[in-house]
C-alpha atoms as a PDB file:
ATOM      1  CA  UNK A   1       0.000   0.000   0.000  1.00  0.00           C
ATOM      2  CA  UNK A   2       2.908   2.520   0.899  1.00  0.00           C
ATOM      3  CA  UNK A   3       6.427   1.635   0.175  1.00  0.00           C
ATOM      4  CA  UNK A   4       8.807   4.707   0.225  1.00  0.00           C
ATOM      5  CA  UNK A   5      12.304   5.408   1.060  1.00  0.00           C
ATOM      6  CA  UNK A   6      11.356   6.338   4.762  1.00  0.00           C
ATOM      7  CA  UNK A   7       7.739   4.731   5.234  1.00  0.00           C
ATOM      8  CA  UNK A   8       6.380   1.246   4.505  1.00  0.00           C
ATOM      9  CA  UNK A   9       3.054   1.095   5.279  1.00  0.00           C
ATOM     10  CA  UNK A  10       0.360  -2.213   5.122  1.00  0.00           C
ATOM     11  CA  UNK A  11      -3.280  -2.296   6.178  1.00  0.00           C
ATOM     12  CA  UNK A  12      -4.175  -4.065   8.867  1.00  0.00           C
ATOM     13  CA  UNK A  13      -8.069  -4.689   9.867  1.00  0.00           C
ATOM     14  CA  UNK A  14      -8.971  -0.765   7.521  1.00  0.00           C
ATOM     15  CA  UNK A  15      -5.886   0.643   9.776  1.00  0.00           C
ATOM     16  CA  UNK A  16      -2.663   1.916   7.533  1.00  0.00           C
ATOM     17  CA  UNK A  17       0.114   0.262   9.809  1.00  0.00           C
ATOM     18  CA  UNK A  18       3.070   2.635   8.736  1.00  0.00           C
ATOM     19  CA  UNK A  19       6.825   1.489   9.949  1.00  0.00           C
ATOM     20  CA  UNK A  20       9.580   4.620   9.993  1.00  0.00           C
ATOM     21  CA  UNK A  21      12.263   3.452   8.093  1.00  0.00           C
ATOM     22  CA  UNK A  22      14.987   6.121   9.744  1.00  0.00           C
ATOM     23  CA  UNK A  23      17.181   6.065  12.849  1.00  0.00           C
ATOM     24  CA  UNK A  24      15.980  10.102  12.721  1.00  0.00           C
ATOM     25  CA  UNK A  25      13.370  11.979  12.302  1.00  0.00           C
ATOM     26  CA  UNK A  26      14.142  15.343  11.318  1.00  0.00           C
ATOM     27  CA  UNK A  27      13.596  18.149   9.327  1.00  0.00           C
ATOM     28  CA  UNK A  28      14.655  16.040   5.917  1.00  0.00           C
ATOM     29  CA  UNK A  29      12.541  13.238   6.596  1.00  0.00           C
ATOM     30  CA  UNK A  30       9.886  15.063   7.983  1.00  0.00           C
ATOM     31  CA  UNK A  31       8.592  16.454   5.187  1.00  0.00           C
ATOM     32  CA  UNK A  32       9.278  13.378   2.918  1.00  0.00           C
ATOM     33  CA  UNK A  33       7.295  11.434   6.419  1.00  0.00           C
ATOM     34  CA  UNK A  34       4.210  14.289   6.091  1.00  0.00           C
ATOM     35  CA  UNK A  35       3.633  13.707   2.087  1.00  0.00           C
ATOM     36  CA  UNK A  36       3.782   9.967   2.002  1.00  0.00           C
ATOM     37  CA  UNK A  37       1.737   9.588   5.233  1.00  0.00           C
ATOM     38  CA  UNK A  38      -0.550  11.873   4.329  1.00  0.00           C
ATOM     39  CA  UNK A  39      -1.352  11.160   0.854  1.00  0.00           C
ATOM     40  CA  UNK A  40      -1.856   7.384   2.056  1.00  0.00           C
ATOM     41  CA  UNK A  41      -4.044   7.939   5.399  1.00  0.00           C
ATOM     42  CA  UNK A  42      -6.801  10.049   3.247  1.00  0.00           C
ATOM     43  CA  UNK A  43      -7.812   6.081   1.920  1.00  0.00           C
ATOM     44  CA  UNK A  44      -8.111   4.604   5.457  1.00  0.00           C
ATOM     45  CA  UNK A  45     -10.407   7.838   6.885  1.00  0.00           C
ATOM     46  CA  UNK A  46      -6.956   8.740   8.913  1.00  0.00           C
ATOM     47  CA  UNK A  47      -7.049   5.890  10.725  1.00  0.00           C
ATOM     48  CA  UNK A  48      -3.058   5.313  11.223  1.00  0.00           C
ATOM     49  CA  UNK A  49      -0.750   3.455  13.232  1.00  0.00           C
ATOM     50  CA  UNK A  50       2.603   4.581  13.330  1.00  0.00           C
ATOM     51  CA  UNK A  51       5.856   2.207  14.153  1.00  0.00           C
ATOM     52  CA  UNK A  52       8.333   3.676  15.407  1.00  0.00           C
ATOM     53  CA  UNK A  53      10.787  -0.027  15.925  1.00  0.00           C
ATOM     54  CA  UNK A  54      13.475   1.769  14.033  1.00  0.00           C
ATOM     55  CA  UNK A  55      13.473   5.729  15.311  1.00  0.00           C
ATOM     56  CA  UNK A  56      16.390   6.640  17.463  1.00  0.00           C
ATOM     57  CA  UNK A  57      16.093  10.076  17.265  1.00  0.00           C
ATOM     58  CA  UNK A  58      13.148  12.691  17.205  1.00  0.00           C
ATOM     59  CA  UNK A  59      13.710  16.191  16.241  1.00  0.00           C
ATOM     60  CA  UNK A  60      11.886  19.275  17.480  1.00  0.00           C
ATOM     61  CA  UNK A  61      11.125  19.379  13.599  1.00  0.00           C
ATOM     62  CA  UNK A  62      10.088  15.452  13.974  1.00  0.00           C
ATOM     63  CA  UNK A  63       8.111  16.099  17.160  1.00  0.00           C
ATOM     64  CA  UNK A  64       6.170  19.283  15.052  1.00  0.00           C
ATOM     65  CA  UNK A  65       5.026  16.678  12.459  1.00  0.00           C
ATOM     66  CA  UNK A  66       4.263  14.174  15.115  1.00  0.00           C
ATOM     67  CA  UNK A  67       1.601  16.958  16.434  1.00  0.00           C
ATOM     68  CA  UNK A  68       0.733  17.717  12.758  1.00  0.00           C
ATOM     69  CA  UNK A  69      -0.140  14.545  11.793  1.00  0.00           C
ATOM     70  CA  UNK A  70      -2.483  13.823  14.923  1.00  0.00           C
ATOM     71  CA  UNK A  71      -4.201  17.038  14.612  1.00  0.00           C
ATOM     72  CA  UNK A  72      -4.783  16.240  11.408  1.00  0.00           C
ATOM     73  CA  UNK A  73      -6.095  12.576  12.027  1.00  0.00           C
ATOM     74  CA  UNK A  74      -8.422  14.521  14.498  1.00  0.00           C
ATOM     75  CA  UNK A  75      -9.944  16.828  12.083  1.00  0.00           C
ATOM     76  CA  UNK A  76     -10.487  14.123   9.410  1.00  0.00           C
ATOM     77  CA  UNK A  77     -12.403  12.093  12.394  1.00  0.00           C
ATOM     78  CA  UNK A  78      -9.791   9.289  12.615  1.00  0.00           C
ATOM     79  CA  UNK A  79      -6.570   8.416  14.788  1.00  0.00           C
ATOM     80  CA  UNK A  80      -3.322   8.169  15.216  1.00  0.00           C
ATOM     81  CA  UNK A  81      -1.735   6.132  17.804  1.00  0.00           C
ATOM     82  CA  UNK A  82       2.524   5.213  17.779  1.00  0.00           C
ATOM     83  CA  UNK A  83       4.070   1.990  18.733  1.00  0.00           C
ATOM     84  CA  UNK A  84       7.041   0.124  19.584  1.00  0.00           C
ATOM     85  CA  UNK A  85       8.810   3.209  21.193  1.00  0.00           C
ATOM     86  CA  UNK A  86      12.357   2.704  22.627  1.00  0.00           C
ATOM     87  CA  UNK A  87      12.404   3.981  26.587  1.00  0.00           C
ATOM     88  CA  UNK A  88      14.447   7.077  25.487  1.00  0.00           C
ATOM     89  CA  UNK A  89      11.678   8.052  22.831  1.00  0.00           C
ATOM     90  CA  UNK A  90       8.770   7.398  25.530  1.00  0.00           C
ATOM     91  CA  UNK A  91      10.782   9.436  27.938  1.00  0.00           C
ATOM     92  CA  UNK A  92      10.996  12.188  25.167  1.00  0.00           C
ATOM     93  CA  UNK A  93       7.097  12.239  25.041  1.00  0.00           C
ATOM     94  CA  UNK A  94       6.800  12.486  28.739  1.00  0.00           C
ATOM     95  CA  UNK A  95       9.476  15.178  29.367  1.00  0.00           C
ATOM     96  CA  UNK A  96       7.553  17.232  26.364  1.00  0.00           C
ATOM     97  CA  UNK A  97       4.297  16.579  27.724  1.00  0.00           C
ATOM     98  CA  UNK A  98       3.131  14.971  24.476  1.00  0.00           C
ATOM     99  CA  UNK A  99       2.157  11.866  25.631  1.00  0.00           C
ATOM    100  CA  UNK A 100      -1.373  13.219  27.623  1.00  0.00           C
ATOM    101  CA  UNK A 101      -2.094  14.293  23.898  1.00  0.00           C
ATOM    102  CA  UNK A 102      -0.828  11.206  21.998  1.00  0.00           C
ATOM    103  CA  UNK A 103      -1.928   7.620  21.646  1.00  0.00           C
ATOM    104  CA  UNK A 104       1.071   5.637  22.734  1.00  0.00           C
ATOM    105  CA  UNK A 105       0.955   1.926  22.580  1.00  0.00           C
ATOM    106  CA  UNK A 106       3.254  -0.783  23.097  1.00  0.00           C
ATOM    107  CA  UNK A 107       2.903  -2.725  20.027  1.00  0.00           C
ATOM    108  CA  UNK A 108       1.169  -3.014  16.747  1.00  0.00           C
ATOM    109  CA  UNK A 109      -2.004  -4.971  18.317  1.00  0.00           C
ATOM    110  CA  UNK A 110      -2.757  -2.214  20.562  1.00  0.00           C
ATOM    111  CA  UNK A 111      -1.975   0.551  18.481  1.00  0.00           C
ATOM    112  CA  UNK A 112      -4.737  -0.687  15.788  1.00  0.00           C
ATOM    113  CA  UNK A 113      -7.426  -1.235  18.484  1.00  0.00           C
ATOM    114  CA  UNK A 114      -6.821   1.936  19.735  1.00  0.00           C
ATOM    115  CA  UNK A 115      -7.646   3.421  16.816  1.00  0.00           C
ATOM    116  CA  UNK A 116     -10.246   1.101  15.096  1.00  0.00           C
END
């Protein structure tokens, strides 16, 4: 369904599971994150599950889209919820206060029903 240089997405039970295929989100992948994710969630009403297995690093820029992406989901009445989150990128979304805003699951089973 979505196979780019930093997304691969499948769909799982009418939910686009989407696995981040960067160590970093930043400013460069980002934007190339934003387009492909958001060209590809319009066909599942925004209802998106986001895997993070292979982030290391989140930008502010990468955080920015994080918000984007959710308030978008929001306005399009669907979800986003994130999974597989190492304890440093959890501990990012605390210190932020991000987390009481996000959907933030501990693997891919949760993460759809949460947003199914």
């Amino acid at each position: 369904m979505l196979n780019s240089t930093h997304v691969e997405g499948t769909l799982v039970d009418g939910v686009l599971v989407a696995r981040l295929k960067c160590e970093k989100l930043g400013e460069y992948e980002a934007s190339i994150v934003q387009n492909d994710l958001a060209a590809a969630a319009k066909g599942v009403a925004w209802k998106v599950a986001l895997d993070f297995t292979d982030v290391q690093l989140i930008s502010s820029v990468g955080l920015g889209l994080i918000v984007s992406l959710n308030k978008t989901a929001k306005n399009n009445k669907g979800r986003l919820s994130l999974f597989n989150l190492s304890a440093n990128l959890i501990n990012l979304f605390k210190i932020t206060r991000l987390d009481s805003g996000l959907l933030i699951k501990p693997d891919q089973d949760s993460a759809i029903k949460a947003v199914s």
